[in-house]
Protein backbone atom coordinates (compact mmCIF):
# COMPACT_ATOMS: atom_id res chain seq x y z
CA UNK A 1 43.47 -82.17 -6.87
CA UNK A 2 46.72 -81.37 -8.85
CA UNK A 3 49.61 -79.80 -7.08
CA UNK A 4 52.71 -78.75 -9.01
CA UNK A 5 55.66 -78.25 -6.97
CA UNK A 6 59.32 -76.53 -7.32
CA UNK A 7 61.83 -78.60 -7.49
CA UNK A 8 63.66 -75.80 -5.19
CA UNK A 9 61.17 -77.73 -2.51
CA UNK A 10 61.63 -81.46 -3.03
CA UNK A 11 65.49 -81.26 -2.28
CA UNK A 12 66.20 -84.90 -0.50
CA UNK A 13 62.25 -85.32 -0.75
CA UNK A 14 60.78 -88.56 -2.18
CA UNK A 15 57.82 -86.35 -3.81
CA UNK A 16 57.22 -85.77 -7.61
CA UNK A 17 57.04 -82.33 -9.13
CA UNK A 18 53.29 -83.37 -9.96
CA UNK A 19 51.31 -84.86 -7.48
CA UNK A 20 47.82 -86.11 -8.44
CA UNK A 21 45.79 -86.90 -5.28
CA UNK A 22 42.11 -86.92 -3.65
CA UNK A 23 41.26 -85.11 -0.20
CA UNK A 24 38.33 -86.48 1.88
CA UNK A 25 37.72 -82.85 2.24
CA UNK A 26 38.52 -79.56 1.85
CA UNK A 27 42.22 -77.94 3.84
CA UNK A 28 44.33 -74.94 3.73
CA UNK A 29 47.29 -74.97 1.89
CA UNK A 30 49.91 -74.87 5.27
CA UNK A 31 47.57 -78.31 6.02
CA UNK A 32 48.22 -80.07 2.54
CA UNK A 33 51.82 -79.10 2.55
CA UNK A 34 52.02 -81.00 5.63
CA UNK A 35 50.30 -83.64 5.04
CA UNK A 36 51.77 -84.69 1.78
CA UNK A 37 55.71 -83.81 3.76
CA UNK A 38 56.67 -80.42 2.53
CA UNK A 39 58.47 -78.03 5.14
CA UNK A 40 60.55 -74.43 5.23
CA UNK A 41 57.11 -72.67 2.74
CA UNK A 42 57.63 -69.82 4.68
CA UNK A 43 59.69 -68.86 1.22
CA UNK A 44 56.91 -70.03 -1.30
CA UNK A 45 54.45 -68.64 -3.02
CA UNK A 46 51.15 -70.07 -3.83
CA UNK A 47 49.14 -70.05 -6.59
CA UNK A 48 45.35 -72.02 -6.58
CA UNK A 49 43.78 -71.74 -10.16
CA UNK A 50 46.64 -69.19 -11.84
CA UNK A 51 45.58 -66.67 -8.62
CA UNK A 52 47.92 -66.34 -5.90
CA UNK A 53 46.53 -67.11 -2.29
CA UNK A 54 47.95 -67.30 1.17
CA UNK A 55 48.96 -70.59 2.37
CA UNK A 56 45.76 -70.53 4.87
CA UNK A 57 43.61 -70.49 1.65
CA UNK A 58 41.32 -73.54 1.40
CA UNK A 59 41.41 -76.00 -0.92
CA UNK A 60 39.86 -78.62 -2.86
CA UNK A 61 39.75 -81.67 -4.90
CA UNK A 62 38.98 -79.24 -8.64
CA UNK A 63 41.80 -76.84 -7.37
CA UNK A 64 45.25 -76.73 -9.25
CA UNK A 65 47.64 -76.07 -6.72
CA UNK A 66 51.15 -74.37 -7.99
CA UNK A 67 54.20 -73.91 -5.07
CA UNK A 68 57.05 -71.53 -6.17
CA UNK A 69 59.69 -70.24 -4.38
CA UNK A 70 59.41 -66.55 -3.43
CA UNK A 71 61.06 -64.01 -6.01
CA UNK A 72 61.98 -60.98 -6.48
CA UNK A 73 63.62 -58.05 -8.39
CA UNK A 74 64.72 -54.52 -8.47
């Protein structure tokens, strides 16, 4: 699996903005994000394979993961 992160999100983090890695099996998104020592993504916005999910959507090892901060405009 491929996850792309924000740098917005890796502030004081020792995590790349790509991170290549293998799950034993499939996890939501709030799981991964723990796992690999993410916090605060109650401001990000997900994206799995250029669609945007929640971050209870389950993932796999062929899944492109993209976390974004939240945006908006008016």
């Amino acid at each position: 699996m491929v996850i792309e992160i924000s740098k917005v999100f890796l502030h004081n983090k020792n995590i790349e903005e790509k991170v290549e890695m293998y799950i034993d099996e499939p996890c939501s998104i709030d799981r991964l994000t723990e796992i690999i020592g993410l916090d605060h993504m109650g401001y990000a916005v997900f994206f799995v394979n250029g669609k945007e999910v929640k971050k209870n959507h389950i993932v796999g090892n062929e899944d492109k993961l993209k976390i974004l901060p939240m945006f908006g405009g008016g």
